[in-house]
PDB file of N, CA and C in Angstrom:
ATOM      1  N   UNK A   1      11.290  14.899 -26.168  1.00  0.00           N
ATOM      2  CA  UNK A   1      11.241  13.463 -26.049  1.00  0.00           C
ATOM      3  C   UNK A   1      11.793  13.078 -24.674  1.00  0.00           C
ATOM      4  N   UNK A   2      11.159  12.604 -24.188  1.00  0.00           N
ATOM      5  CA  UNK A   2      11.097  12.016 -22.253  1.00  0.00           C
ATOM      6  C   UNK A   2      12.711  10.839 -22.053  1.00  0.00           C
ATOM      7  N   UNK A   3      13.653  10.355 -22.034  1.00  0.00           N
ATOM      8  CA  UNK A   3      14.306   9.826 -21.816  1.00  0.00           C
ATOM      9  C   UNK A   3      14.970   9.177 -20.682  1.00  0.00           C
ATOM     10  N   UNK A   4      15.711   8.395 -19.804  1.00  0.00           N
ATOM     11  CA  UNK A   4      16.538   8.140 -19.111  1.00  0.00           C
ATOM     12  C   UNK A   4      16.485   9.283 -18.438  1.00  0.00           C
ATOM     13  N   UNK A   5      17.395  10.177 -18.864  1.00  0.00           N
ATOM     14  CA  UNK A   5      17.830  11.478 -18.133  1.00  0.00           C
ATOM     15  C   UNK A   5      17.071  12.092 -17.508  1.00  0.00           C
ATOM     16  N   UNK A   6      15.667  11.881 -17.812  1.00  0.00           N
ATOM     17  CA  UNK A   6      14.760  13.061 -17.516  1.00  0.00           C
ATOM     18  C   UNK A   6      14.464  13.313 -16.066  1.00  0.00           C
ATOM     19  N   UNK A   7      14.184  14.425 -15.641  1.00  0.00           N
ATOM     20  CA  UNK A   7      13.841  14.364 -14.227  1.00  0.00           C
ATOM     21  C   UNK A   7      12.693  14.656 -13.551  1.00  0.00           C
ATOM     22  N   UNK A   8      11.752  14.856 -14.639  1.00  0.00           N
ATOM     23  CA  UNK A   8      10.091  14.271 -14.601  1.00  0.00           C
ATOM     24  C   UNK A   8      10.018  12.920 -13.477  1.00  0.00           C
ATOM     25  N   UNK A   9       9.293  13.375 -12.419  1.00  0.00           N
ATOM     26  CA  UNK A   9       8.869  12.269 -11.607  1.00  0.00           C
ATOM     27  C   UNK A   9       8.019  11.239 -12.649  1.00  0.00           C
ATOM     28  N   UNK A  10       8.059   9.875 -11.937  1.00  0.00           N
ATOM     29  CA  UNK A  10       7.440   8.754 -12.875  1.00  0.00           C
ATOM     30  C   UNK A  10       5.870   9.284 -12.245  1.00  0.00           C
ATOM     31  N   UNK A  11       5.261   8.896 -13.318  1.00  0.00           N
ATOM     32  CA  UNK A  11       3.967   8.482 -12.913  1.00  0.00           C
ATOM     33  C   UNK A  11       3.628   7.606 -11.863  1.00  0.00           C
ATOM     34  N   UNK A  12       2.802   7.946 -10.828  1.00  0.00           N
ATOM     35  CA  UNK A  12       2.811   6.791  -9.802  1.00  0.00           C
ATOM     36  C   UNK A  12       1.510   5.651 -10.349  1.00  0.00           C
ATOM     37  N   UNK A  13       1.916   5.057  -9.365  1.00  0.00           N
ATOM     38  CA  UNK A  13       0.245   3.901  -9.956  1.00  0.00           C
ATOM     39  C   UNK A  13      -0.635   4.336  -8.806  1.00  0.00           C
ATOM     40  N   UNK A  14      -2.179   4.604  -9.053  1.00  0.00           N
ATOM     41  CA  UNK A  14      -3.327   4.597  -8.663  1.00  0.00           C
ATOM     42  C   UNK A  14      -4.419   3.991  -8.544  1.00  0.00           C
ATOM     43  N   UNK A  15      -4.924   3.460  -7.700  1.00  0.00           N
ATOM     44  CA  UNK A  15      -5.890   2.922  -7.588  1.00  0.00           C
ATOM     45  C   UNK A  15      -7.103   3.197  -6.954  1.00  0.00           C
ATOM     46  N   UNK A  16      -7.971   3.426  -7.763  1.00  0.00           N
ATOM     47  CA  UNK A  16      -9.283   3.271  -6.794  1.00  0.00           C
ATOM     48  C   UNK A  16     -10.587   2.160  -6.703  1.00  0.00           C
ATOM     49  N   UNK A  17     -10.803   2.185  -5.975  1.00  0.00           N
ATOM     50  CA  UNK A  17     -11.381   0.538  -5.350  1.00  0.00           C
ATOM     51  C   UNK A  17     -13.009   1.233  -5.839  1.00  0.00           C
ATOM     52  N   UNK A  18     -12.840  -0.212  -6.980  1.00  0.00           N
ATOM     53  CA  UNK A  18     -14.171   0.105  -7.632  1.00  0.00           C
ATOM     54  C   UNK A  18     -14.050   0.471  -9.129  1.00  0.00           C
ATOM     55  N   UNK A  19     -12.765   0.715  -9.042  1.00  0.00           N
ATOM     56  CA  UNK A  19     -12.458   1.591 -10.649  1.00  0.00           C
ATOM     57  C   UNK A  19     -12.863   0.537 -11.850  1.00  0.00           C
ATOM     58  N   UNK A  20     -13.711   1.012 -12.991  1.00  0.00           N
ATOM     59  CA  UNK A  20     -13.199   0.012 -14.447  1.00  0.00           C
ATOM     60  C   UNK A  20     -12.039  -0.879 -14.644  1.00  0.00           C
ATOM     61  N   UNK A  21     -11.869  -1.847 -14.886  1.00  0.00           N
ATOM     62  CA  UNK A  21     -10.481  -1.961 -15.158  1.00  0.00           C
ATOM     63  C   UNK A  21     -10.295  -2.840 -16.461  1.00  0.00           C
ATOM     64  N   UNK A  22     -11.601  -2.916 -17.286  1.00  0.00           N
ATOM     65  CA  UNK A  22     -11.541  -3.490 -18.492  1.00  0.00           C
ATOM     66  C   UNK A  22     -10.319  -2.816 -19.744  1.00  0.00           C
ATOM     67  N   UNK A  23     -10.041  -1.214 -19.192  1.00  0.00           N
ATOM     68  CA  UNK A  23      -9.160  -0.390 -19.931  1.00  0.00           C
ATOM     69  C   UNK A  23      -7.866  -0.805 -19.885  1.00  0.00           C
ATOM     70  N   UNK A  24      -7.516  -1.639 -18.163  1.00  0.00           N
ATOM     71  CA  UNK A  24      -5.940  -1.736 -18.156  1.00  0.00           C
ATOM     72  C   UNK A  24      -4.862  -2.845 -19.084  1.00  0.00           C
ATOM     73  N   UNK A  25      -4.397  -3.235 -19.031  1.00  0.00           N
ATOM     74  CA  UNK A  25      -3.750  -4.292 -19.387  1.00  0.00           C
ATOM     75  C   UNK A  25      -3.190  -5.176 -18.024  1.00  0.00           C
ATOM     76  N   UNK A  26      -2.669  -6.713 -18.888  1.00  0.00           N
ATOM     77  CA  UNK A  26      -2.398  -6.986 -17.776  1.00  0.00           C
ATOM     78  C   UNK A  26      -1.092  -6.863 -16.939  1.00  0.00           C
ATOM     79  N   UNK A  27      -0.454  -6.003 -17.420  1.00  0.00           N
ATOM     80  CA  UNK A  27       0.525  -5.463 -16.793  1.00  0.00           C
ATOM     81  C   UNK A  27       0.267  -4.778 -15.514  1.00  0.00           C
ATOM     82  N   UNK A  28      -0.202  -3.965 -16.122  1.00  0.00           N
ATOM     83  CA  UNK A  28      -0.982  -2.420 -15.494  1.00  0.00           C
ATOM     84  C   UNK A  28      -1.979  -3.425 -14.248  1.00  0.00           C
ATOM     85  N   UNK A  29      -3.075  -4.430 -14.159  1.00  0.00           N
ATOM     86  CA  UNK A  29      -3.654  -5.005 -13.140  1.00  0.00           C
ATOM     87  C   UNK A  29      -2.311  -5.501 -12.345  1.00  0.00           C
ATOM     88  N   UNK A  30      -1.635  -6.198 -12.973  1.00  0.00           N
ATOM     89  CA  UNK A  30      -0.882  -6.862 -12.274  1.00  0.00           C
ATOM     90  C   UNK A  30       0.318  -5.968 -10.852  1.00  0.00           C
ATOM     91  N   UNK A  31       0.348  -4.455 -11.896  1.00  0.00           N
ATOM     92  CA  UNK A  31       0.833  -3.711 -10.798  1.00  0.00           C
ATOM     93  C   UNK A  31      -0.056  -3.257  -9.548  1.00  0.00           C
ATOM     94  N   UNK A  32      -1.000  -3.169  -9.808  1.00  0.00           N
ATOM     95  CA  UNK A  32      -1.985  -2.511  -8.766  1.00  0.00           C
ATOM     96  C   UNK A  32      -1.936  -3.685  -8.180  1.00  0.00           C
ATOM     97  N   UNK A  33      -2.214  -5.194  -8.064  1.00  0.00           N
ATOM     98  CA  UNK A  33      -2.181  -5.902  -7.322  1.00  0.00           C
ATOM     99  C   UNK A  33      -0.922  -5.938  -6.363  1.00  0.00           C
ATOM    100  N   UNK A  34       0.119  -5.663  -7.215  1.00  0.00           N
ATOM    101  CA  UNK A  34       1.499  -5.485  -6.249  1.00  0.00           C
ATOM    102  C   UNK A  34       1.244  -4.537  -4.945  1.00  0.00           C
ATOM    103  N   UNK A  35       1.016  -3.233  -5.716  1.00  0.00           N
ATOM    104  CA  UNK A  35       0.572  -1.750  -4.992  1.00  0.00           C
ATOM    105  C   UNK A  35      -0.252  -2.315  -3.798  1.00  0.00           C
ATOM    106  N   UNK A  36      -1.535  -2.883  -4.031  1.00  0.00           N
ATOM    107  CA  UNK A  36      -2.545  -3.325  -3.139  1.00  0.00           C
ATOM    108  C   UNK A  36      -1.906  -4.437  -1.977  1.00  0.00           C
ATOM    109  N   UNK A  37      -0.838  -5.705  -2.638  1.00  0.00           N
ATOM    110  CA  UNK A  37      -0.430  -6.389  -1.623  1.00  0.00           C
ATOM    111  C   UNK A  37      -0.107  -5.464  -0.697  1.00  0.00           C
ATOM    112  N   UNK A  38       0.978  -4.741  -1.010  1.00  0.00           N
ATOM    113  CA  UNK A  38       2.098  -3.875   0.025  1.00  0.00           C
ATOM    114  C   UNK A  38       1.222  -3.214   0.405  1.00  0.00           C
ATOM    115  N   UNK A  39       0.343  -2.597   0.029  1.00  0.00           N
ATOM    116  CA  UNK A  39      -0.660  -1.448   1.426  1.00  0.00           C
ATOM    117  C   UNK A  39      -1.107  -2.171   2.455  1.00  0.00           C
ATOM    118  N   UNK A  40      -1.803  -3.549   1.889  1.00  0.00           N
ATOM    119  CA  UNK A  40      -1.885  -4.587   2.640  1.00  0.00           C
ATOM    120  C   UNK A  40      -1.169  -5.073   3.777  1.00  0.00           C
ATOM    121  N   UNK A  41      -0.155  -5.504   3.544  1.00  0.00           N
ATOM    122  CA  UNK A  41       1.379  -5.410   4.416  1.00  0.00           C
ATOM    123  C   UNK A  41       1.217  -4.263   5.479  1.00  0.00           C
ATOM    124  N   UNK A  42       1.611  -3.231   4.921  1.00  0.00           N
ATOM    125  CA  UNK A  42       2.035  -1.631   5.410  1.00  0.00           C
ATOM    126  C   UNK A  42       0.278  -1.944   6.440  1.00  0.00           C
ATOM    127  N   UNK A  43      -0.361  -2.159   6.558  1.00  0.00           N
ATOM    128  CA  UNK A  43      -1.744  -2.105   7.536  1.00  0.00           C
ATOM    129  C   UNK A  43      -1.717  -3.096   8.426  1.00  0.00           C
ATOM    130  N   UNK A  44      -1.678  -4.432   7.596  1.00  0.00           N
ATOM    131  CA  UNK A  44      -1.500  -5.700   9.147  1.00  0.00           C
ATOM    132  C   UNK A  44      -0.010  -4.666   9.557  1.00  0.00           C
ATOM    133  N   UNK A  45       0.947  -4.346   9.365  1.00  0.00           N
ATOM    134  CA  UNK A  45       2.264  -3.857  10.349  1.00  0.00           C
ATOM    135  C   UNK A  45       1.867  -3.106  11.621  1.00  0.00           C
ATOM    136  N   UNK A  46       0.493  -1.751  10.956  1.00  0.00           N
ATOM    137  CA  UNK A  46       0.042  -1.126  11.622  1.00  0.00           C
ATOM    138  C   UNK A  46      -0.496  -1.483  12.442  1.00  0.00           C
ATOM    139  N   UNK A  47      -1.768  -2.547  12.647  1.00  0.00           N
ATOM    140  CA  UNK A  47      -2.518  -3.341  13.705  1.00  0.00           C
ATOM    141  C   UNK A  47      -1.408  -3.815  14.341  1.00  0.00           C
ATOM    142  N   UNK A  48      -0.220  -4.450  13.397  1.00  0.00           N
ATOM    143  CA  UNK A  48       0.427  -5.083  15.044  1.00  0.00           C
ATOM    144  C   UNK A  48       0.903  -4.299  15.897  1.00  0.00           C
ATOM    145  N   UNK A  49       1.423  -3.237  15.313  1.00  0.00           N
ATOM    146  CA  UNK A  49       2.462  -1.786  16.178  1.00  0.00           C
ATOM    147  C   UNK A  49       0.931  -1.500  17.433  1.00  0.00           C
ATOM    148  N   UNK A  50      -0.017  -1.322  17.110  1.00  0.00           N
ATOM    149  CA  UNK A  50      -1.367  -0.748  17.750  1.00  0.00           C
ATOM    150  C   UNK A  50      -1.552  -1.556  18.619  1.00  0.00           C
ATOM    151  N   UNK A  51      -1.375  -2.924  18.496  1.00  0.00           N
ATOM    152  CA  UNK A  51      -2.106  -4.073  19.044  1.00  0.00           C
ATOM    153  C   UNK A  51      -0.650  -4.467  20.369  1.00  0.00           C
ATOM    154  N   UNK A  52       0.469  -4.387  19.667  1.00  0.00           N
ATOM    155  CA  UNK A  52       1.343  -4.527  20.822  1.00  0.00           C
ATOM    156  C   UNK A  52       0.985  -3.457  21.722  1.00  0.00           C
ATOM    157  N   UNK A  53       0.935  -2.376  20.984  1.00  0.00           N
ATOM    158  CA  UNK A  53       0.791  -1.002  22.377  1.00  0.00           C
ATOM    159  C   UNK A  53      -0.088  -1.451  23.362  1.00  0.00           C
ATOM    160  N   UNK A  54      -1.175  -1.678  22.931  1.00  0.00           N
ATOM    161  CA  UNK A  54      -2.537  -1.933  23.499  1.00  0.00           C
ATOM    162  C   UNK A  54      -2.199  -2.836  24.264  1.00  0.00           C
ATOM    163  N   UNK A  55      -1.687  -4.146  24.356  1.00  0.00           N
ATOM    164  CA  UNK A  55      -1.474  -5.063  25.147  1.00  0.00           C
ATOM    165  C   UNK A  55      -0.411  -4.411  26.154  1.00  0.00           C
ATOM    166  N   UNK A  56       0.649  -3.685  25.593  1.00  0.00           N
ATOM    167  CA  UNK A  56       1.308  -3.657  26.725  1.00  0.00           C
ATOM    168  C   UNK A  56       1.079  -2.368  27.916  1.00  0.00           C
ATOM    169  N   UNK A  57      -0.097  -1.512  26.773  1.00  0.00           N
ATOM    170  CA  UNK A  57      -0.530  -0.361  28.138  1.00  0.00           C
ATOM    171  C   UNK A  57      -1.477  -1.515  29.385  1.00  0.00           C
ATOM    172  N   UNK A  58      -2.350  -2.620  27.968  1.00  0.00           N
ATOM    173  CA  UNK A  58      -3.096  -3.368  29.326  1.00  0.00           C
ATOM    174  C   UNK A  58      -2.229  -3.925  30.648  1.00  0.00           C
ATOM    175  N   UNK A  59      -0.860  -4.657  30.335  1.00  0.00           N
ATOM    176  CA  UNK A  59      -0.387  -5.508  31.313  1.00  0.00           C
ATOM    177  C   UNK A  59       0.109  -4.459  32.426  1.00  0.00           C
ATOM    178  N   UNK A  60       0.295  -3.526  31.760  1.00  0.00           N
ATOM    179  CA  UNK A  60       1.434  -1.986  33.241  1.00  0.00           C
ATOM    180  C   UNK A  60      -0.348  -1.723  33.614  1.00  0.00           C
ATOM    181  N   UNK A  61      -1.498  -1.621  33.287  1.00  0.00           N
ATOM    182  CA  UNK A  61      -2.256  -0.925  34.190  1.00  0.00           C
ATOM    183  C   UNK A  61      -3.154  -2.291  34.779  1.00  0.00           C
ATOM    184  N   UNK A  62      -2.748  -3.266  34.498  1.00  0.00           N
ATOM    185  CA  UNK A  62      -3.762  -4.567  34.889  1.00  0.00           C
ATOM    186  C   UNK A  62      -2.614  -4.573  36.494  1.00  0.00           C
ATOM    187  N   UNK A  63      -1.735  -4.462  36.656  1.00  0.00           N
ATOM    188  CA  UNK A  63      -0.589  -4.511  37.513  1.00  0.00           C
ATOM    189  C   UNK A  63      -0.822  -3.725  38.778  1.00  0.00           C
TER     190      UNK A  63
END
């Protein structure tokens, strides 16, 4: 019997884009939407990290 104690990693949440989701509950949607905001997040972060670079290799070689 699985408890507190246990040291079984949790199940992660998964998503794949496109999947059924008449099976989930709305718990279970409601997490993947969480999951999906934050990847969301975690990507615009990425464009900006990319997008500052980019601008600032342009201004040192526009110089």
């Amino acid at each position: 019997m699985a408890g507190e104690d246990d040291d079984r990693p949790l199940k992660r949440i998964a998503h794949e884009i496109g999947q059924d989701l008449s099976l989930l509950s709305v718990r279970e949607l409601e997490d993947r939407v969480a999951l999906l905001e934050a990847e969301i997040a975690r990507l615009r972060a990425a464009v900006a990290g990319k997008q500052a670079s980019r601008d600032a290799a342009d201004r040192f070689f526009k110089n």
